[in-house]
Structure formats: C-alpha cells, structure tokens
C-alpha atoms as a PDB file:
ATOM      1  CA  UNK A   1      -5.580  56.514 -28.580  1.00  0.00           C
ATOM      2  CA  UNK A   2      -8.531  58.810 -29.507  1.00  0.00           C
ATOM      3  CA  UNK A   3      -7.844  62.959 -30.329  1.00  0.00           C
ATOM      4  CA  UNK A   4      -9.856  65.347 -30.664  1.00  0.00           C
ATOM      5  CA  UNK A   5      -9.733  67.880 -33.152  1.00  0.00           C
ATOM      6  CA  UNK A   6      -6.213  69.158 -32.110  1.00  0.00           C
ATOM      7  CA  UNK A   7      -4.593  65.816 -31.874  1.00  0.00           C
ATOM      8  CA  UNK A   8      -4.864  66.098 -27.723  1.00  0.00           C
ATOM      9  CA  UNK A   9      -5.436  62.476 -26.635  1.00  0.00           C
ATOM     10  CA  UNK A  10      -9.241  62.485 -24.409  1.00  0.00           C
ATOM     11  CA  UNK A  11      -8.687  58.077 -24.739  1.00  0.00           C
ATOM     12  CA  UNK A  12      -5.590  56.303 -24.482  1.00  0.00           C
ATOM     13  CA  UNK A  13      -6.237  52.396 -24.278  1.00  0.00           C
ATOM     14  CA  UNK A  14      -3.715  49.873 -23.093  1.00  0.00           C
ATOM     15  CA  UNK A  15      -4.757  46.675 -25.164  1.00  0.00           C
ATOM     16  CA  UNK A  16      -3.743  43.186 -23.980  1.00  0.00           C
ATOM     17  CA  UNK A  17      -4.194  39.999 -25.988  1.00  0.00           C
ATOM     18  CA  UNK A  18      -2.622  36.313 -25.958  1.00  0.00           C
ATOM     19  CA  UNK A  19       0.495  35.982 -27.883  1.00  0.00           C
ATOM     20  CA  UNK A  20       2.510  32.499 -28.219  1.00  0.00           C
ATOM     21  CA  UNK A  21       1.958  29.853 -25.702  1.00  0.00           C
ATOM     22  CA  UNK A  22       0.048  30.753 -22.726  1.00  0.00           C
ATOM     23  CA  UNK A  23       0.410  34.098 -21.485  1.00  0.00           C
ATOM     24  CA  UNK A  24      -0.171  35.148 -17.443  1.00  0.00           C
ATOM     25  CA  UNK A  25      -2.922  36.225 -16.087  1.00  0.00           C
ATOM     26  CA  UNK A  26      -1.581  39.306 -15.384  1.00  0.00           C
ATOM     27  CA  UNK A  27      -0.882  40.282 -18.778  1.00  0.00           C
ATOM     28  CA  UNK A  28      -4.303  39.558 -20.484  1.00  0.00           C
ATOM     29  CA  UNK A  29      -6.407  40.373 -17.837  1.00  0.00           C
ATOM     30  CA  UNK A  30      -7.499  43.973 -18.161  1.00  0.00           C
ATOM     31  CA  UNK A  31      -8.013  44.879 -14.159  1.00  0.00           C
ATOM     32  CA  UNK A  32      -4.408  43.561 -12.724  1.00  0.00           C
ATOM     33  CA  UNK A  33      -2.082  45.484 -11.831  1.00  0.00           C
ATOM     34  CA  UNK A  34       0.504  45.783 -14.716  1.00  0.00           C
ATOM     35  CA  UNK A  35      -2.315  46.978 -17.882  1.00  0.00           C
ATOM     36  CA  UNK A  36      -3.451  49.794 -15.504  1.00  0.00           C
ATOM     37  CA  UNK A  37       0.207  51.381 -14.448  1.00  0.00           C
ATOM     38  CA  UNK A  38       0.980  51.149 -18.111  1.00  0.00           C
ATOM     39  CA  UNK A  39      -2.157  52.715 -19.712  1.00  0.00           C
ATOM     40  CA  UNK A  40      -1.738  55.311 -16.025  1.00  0.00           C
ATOM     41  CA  UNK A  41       1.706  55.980 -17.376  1.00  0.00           C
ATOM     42  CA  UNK A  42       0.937  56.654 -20.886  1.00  0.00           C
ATOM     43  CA  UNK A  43      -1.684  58.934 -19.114  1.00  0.00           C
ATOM     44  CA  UNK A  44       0.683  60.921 -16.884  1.00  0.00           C
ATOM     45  CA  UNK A  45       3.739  61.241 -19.381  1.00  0.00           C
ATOM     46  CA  UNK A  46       1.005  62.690 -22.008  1.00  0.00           C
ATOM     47  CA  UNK A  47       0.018  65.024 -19.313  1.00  0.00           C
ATOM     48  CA  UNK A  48       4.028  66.128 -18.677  1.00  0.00           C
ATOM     49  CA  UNK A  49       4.381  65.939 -22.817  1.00  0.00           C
ATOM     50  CA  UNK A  50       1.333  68.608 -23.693  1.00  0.00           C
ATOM     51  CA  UNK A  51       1.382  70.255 -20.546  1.00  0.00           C
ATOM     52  CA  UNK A  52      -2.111  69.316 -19.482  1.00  0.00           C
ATOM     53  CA  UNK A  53      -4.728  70.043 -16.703  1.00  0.00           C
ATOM     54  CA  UNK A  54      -5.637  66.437 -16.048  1.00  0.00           C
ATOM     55  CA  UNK A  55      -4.515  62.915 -17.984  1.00  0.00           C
ATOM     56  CA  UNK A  56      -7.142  61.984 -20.749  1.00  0.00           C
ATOM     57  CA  UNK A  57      -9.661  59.118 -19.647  1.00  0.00           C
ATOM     58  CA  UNK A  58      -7.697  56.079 -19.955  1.00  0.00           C
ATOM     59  CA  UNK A  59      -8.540  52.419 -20.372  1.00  0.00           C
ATOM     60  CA  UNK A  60      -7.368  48.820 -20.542  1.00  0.00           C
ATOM     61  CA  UNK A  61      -8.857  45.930 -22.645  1.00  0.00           C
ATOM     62  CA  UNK A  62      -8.325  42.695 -24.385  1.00  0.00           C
ATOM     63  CA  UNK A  63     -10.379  41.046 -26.763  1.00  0.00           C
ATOM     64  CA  UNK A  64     -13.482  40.416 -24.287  1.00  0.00           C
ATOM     65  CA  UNK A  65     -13.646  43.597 -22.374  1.00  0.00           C
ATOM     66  CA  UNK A  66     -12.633  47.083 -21.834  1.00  0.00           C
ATOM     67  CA  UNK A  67     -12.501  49.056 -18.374  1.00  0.00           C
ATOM     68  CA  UNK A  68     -12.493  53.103 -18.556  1.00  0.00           C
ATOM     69  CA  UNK A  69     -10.967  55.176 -15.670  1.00  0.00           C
ATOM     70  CA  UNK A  70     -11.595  58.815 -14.971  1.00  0.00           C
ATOM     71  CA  UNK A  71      -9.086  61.351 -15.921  1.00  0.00           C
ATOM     72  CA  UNK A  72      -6.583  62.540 -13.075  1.00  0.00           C
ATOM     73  CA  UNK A  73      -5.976  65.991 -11.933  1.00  0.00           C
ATOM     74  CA  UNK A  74      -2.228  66.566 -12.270  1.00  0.00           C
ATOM     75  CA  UNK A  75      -2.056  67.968  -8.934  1.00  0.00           C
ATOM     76  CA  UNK A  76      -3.274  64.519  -7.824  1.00  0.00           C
ATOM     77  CA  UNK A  77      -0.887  62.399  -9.640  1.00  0.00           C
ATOM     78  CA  UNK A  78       1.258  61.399  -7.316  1.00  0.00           C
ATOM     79  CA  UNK A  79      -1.323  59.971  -4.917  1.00  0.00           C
ATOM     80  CA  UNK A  80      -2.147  57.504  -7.972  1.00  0.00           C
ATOM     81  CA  UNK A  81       1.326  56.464 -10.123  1.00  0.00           C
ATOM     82  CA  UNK A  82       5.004  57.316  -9.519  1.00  0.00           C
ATOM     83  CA  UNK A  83       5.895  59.113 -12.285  1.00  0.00           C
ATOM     84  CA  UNK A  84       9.324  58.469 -12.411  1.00  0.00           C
ATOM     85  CA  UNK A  85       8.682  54.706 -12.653  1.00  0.00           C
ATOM     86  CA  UNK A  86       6.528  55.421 -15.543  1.00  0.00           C
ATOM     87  CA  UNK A  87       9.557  56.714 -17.528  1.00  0.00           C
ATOM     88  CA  UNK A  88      11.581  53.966 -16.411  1.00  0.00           C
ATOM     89  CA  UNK A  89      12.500  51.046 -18.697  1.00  0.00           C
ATOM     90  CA  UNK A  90       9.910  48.278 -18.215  1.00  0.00           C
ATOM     91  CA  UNK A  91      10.926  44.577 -19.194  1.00  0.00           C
ATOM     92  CA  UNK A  92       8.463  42.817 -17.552  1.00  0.00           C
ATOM     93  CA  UNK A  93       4.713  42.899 -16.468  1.00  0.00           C
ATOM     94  CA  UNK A  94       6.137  43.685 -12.957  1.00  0.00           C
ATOM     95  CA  UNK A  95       7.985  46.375 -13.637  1.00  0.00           C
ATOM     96  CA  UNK A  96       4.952  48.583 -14.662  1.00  0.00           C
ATOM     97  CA  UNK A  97       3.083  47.759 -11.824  1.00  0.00           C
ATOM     98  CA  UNK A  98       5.787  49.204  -9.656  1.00  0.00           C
ATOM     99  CA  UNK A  99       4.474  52.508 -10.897  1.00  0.00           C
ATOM    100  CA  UNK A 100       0.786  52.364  -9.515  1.00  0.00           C
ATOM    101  CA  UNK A 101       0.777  52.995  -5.959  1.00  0.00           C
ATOM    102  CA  UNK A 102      -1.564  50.372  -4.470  1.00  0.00           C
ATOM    103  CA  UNK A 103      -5.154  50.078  -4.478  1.00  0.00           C
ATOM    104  CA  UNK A 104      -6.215  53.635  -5.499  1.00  0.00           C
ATOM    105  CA  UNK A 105      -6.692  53.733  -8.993  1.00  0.00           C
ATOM    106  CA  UNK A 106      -9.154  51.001  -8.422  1.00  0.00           C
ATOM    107  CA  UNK A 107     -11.193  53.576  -6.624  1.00  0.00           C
ATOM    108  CA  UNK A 108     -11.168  55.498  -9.945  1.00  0.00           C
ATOM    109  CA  UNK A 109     -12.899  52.967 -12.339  1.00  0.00           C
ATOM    110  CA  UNK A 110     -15.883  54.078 -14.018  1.00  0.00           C
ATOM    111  CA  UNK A 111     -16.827  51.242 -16.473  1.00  0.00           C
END
C-alpha cells in the first residue's frame, strides 16, 4: 500500500508470486480473476473503513508485471464487486473471485 501524507491509502497492490511446488495460473497471474477481487476488496473495505469518496487506485502484480486500475466511485461499487463477499472468509483463489461481478473491472484497467 502507498499513503499519502495522512496515512489514506491512493495504492493498494495485491502481489502474487510462486510459493512451493507449482502454483495455478490463477494465482500468479496478475489479470485472472481471483488477484483483482482481492486487491477490489481491499479497495472497497478501505473505502467503508475511512469513509471515502472513491477506492484508492488499486493494482495486482507478481514478480514480472504490475496492472493499475482506476479508482471507483463508491456510488458505483456495486456494479463492480459484491461487497459482502469481500468481507467474507476466503480459503481459496475461488472464493475471491466470487466477489468481482464479471467482466467489468476489466473495462477499468489503465496500465
């Protein structure tokens, strides 16, 4: 996470890199599914947590590459992540991505 001055997050990055033995695609690479809902989520409960206007630019990366998206207004949240999935408990890759609702945050990516 980068703060500014006032310790309110404009960055949070999701960071993904291999652990032991192989790990899925969907874990390391930065543009599934699974890295975005989780760094969206961190996003939107930040948002809830400082009572803010719009989530901080967020990103996901691993070791090669990192992709920034465009902050979110919070009155357009909903159309993006579902918000109570984000505060659910997530054991799995899978269960994060339940949170993004499909194919619109892709729309979002700026780099």
């Amino acid at each position: 996470m980068i703060a500014d001055e006032k310790g309110v997050p404009i960055l949070i990055i999701e960071t993904k890199r291999k652990s032991e033995g192989k790990p899925a695609e969907d874990i390391i690479n930065p543009l599934r599914p699974a890295p975005i809902a989780q760094a969206l989520c961190y996003a939107t409960l930040a948002v809830e947590d400082l009572k803010l206007n719009k989530t901080p630019l967020f990103a996901t990366a691993n070791k090669d590459v990192m992709h920034i998206f465009n902050s979110i207004k919070k009155d357009q949240l909903d159309k993006f992540v579902d918000v109570n999935a984000c505060r659910e408990k997530h054991a799995s890759p899978d269960d994060w991505a339940k949170a993004l609702k499909p194919r619109k945050i892709f729309k979002r990516l700026i780099g």
